[in-house]
N, C-alpha and C. Protein backbone atom coordinates (compact mmCIF):
# COMPACT_ATOMS: atom_id res chain seq x y z
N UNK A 1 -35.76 52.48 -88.16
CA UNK A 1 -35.08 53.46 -87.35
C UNK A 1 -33.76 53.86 -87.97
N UNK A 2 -33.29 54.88 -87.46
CA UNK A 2 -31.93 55.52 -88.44
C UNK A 2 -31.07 54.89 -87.46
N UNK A 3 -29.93 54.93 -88.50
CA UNK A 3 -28.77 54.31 -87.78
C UNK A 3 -28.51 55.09 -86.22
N UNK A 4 -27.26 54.77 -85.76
CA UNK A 4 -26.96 55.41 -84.44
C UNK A 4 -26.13 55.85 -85.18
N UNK A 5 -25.52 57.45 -84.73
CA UNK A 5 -24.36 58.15 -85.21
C UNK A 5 -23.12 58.10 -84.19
N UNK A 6 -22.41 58.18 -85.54
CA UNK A 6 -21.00 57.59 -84.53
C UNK A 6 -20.24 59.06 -84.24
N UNK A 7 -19.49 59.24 -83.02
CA UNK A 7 -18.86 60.40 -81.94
C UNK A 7 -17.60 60.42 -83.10
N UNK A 8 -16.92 61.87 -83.36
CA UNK A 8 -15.74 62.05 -84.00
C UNK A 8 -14.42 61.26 -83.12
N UNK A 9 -14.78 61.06 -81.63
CA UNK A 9 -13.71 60.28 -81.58
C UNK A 9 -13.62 58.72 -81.49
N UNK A 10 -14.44 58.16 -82.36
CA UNK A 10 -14.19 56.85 -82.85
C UNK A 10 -13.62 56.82 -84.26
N UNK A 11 -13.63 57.51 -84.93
CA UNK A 11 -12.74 57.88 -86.28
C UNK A 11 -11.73 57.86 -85.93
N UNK A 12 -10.69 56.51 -87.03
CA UNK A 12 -9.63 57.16 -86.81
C UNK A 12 -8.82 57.84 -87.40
N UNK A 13 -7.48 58.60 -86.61
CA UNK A 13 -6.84 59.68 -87.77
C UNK A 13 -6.48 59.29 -88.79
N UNK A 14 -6.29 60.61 -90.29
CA UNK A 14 -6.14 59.78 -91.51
C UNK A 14 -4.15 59.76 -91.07
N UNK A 15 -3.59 58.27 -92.05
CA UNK A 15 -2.36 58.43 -91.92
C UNK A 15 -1.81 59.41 -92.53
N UNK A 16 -0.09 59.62 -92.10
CA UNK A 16 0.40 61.19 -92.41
C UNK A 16 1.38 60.36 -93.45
N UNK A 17 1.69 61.00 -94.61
CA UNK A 17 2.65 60.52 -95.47
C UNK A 17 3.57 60.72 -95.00
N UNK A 18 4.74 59.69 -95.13
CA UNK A 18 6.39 59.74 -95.04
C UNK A 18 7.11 61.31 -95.28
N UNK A 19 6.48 61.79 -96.14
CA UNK A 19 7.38 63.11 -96.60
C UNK A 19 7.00 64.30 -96.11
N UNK A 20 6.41 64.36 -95.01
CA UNK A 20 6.53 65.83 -94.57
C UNK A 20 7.58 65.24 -93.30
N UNK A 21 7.59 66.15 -92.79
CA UNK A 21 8.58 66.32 -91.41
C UNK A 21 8.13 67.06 -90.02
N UNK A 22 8.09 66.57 -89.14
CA UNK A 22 7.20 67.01 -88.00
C UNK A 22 8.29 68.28 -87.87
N UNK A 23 7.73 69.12 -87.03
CA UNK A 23 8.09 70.63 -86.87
C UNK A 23 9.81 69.87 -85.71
N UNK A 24 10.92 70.92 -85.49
CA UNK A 24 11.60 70.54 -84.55
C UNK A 24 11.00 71.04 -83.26
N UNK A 25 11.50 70.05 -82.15
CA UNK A 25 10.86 70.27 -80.97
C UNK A 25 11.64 71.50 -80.38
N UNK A 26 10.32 72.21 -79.72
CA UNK A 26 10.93 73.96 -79.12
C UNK A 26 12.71 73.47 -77.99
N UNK A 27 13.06 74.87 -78.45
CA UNK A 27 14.43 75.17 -77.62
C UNK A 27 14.17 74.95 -76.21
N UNK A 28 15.08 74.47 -75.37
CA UNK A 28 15.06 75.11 -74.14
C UNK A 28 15.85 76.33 -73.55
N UNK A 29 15.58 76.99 -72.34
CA UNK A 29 16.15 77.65 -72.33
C UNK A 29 17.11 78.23 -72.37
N UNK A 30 18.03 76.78 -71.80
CA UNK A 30 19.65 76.83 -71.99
C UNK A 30 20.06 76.67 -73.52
N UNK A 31 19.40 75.95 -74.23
CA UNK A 31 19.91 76.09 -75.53
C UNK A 31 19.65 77.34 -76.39
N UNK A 32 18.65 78.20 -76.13
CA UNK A 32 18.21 79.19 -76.80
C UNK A 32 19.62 80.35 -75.94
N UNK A 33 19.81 80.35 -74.58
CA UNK A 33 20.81 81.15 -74.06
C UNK A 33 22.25 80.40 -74.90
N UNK A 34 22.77 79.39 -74.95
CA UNK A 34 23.99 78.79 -75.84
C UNK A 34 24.18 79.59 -77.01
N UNK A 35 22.75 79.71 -77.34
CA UNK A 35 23.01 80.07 -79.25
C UNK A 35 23.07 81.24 -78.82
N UNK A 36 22.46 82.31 -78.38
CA UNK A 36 22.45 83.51 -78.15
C UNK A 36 24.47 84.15 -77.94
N UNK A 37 24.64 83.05 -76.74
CA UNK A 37 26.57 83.42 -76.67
C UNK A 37 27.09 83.23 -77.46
N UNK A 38 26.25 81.91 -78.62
CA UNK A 38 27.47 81.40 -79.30
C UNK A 38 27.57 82.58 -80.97
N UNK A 39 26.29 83.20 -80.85
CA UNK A 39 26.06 84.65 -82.04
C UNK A 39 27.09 85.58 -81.29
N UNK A 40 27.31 85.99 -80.11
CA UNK A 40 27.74 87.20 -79.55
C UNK A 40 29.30 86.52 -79.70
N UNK A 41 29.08 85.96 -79.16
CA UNK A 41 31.08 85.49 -79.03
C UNK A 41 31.51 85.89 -80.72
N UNK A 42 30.98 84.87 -81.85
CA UNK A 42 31.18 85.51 -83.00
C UNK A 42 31.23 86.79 -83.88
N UNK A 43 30.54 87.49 -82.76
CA UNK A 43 30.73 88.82 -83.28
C UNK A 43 31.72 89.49 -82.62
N UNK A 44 31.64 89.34 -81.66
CA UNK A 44 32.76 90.01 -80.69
C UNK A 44 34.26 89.74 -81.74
N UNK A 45 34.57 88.21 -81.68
CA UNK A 45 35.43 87.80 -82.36
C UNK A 45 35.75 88.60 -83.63
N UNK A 46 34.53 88.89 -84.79
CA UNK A 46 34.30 89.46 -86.11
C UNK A 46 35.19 91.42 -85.83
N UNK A 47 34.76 91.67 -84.22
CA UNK A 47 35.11 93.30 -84.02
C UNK A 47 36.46 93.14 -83.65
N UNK A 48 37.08 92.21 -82.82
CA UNK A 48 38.44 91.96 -82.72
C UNK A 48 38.92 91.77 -83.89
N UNK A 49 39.03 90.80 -84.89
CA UNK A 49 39.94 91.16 -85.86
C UNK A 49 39.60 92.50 -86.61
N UNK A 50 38.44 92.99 -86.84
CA UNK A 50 38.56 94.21 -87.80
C UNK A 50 39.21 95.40 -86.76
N UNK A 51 39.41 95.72 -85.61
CA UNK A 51 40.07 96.31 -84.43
C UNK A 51 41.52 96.43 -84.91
N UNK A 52 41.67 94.95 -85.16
CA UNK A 52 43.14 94.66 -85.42
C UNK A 52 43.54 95.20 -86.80
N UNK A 53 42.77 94.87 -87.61
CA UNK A 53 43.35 95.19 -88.81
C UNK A 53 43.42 96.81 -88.91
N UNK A 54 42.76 97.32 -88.67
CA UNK A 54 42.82 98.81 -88.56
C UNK A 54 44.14 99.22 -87.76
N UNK A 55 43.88 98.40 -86.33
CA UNK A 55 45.30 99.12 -85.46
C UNK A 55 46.20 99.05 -86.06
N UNK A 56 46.57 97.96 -86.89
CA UNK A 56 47.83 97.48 -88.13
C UNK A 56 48.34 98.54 -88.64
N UNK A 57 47.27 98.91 -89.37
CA UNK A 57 46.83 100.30 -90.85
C UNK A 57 47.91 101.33 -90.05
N UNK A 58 47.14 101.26 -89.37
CA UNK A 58 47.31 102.65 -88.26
C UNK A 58 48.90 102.63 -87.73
N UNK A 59 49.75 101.81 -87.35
CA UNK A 59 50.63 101.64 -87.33
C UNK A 59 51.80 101.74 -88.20
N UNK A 60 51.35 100.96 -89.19
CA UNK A 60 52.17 101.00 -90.07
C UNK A 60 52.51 102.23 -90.65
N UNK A 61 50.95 103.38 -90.77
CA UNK A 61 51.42 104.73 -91.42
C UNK A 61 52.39 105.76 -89.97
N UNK A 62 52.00 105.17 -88.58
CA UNK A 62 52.70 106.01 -87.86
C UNK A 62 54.25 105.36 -87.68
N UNK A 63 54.65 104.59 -88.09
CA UNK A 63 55.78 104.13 -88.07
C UNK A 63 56.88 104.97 -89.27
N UNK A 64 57.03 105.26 -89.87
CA UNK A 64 57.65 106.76 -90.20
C UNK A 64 57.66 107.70 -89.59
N UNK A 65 56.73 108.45 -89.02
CA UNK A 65 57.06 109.83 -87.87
C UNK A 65 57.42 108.97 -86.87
N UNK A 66 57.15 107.98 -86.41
CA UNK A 66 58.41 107.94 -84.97
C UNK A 66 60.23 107.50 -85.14
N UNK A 67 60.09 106.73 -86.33
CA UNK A 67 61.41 106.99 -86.98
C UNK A 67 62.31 108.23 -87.15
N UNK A 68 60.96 109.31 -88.38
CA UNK A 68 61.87 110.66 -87.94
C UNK A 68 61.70 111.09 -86.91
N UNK A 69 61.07 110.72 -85.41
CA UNK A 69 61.15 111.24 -83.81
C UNK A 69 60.13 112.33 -84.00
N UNK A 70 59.14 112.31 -85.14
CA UNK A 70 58.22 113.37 -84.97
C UNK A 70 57.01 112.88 -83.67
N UNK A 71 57.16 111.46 -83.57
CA UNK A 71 56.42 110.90 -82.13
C UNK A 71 57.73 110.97 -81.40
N UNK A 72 57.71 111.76 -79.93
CA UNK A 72 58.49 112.01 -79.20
C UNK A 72 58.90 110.55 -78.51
N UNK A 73 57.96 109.76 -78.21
CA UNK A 73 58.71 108.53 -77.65
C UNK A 73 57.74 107.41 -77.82
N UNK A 74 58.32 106.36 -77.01
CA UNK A 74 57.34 104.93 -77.24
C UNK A 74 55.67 104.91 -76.77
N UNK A 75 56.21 105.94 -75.96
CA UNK A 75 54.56 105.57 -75.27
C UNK A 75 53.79 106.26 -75.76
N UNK A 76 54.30 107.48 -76.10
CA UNK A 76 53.04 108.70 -77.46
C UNK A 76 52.74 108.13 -78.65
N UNK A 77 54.18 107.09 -78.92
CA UNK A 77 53.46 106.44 -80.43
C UNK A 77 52.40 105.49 -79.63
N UNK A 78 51.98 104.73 -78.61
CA UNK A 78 51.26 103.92 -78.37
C UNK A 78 49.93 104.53 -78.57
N UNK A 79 49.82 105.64 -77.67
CA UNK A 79 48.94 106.12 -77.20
C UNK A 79 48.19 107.15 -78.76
N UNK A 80 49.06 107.70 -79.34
CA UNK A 80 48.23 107.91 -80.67
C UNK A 80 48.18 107.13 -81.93
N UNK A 81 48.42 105.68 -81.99
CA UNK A 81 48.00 104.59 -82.64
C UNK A 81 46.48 104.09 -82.15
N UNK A 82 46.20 104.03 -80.51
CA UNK A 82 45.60 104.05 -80.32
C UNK A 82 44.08 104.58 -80.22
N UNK A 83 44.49 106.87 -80.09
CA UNK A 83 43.24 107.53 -80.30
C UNK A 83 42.95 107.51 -82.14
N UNK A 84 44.09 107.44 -82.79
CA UNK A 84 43.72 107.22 -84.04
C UNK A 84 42.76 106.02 -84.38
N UNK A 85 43.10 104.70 -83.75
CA UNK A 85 42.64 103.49 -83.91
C UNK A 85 40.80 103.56 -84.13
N UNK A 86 40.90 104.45 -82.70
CA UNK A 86 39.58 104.45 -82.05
C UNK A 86 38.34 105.67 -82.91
N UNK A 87 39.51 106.26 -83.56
CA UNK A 87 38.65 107.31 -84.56
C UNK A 87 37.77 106.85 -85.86
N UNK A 88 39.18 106.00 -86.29
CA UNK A 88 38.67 105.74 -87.44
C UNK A 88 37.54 104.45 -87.19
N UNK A 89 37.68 103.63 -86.24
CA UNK A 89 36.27 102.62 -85.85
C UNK A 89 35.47 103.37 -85.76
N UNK A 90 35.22 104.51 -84.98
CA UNK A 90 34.01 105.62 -84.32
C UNK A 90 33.53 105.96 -85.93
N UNK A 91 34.37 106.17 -86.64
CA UNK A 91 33.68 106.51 -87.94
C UNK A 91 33.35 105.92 -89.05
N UNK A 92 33.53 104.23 -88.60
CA UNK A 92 33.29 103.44 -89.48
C UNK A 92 34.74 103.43 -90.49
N UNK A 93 35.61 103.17 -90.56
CA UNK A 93 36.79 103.73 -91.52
C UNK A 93 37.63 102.38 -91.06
N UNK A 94 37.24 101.26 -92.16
CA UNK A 94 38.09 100.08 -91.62
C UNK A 94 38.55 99.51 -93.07
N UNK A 95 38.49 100.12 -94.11
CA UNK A 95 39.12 99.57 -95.28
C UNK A 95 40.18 100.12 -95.30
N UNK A 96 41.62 99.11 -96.04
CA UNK A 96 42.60 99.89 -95.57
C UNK A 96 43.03 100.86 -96.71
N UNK A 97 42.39 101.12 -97.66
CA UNK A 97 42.69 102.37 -98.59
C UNK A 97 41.88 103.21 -97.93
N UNK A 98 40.86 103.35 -97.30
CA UNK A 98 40.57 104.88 -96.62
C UNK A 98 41.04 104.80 -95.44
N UNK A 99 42.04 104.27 -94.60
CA UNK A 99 43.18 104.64 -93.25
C UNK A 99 44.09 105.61 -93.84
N UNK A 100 43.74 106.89 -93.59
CA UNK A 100 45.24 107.65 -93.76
C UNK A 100 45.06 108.99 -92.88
N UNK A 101 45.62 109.97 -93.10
CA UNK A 101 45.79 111.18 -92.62
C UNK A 101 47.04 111.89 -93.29
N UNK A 102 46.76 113.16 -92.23
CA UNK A 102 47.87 113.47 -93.07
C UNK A 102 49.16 113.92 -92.14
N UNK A 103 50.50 113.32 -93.14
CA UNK A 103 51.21 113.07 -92.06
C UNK A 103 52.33 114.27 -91.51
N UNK A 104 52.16 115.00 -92.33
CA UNK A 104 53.19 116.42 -92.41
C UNK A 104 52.07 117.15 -91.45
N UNK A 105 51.01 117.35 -90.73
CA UNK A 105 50.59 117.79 -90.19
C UNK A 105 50.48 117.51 -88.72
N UNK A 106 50.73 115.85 -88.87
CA UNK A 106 51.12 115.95 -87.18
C UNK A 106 52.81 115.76 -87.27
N UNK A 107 53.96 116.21 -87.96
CA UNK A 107 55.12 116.50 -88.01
C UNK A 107 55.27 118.00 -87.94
N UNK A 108 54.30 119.24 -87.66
CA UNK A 108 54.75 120.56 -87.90
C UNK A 108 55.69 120.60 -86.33
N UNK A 109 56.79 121.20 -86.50
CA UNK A 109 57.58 121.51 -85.70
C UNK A 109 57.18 122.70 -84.36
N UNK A 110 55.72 123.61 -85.16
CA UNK A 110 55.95 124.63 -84.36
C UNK A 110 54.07 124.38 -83.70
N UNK A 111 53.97 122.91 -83.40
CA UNK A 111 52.85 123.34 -82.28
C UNK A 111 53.29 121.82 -81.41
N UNK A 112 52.84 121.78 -80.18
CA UNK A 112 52.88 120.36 -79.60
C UNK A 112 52.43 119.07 -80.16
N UNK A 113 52.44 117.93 -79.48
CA UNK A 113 52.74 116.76 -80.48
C UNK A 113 50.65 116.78 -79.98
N UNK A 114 50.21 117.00 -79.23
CA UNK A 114 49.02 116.69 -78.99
C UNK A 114 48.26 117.50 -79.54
N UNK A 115 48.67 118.75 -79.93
CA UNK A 115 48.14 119.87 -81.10
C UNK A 115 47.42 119.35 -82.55
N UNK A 116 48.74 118.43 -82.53
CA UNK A 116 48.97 118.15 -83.98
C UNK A 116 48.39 116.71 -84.13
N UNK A 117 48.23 116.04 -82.89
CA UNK A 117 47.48 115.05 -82.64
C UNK A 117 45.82 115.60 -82.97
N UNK A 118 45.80 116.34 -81.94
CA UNK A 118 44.30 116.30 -81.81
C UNK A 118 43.76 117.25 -83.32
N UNK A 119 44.41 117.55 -84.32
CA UNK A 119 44.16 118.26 -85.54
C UNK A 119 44.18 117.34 -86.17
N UNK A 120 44.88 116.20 -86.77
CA UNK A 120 44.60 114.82 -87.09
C UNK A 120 42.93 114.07 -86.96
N UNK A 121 43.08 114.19 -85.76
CA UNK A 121 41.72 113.13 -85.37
C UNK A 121 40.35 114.29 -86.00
N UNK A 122 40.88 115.55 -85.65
CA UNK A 122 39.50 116.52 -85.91
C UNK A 122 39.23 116.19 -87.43
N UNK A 123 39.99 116.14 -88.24
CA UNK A 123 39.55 115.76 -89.49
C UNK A 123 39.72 114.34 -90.27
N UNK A 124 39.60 113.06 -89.50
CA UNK A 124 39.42 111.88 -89.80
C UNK A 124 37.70 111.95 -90.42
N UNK A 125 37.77 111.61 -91.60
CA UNK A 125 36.19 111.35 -92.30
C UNK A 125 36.19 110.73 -93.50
């Protein structure tokens, strides 16, 4: 008579060598949400300083026209450090050799300071 055949689960498994590495065990949800804040916080962080460094740029070139009072006061220099700030981010423009404008153009005497503002920003590129 032929032998009896033996069921695959009386075999046992072959051993696994030392050198592989079992897979890591899946995230949970809170850890997969952790990493997720802890990417965003870093970027956020990454847009704050380049924010900054630009507002700098940006400052530093408007700090001559409010010296010569071609910015009428403190709060117009704020406020167009600011729409400048926001131009040159909108257009990608965060190296500080391409921050400039031009500055005899928002100094012309014979149109308003927001004229000469908003002719500035029209040609930031």
């Amino acid at each position: 008579p032929p032998p009896p055949q033996s069921s695959s689960n009386s075999a046992p498994p072959p051993p696994q060598s030392s050198s592989t590495s079992a897979p890591p065990p899946p995230q949970s949800g809170t850890q997969r949400r952790d990493e997720r804040k802890k990417r965003e916080s870093l970027k956020a962080e990454h847009m704050r300083k380049k924010r900054e460094g630009v507002a700098d740029n940006v400052i530093k070139l408007l700090q001559p026209l409010y010296d010569k009072q071609c910015i009428p006061n403190k709060d117009m220099f704020k406020k167009t450090a600011r729409a400048l700030t926001h131009q040159f981010l909108k257009h990608g423009i965060v190296d500080r050799d391409k921050i400039h404008f031009k500055t005899v153009q928002l100094c012309n005497t014979g149109t308003t300071w927001n004229d000469s503002l908003f002719e500035a920003i029209k040609n930031i590129r």
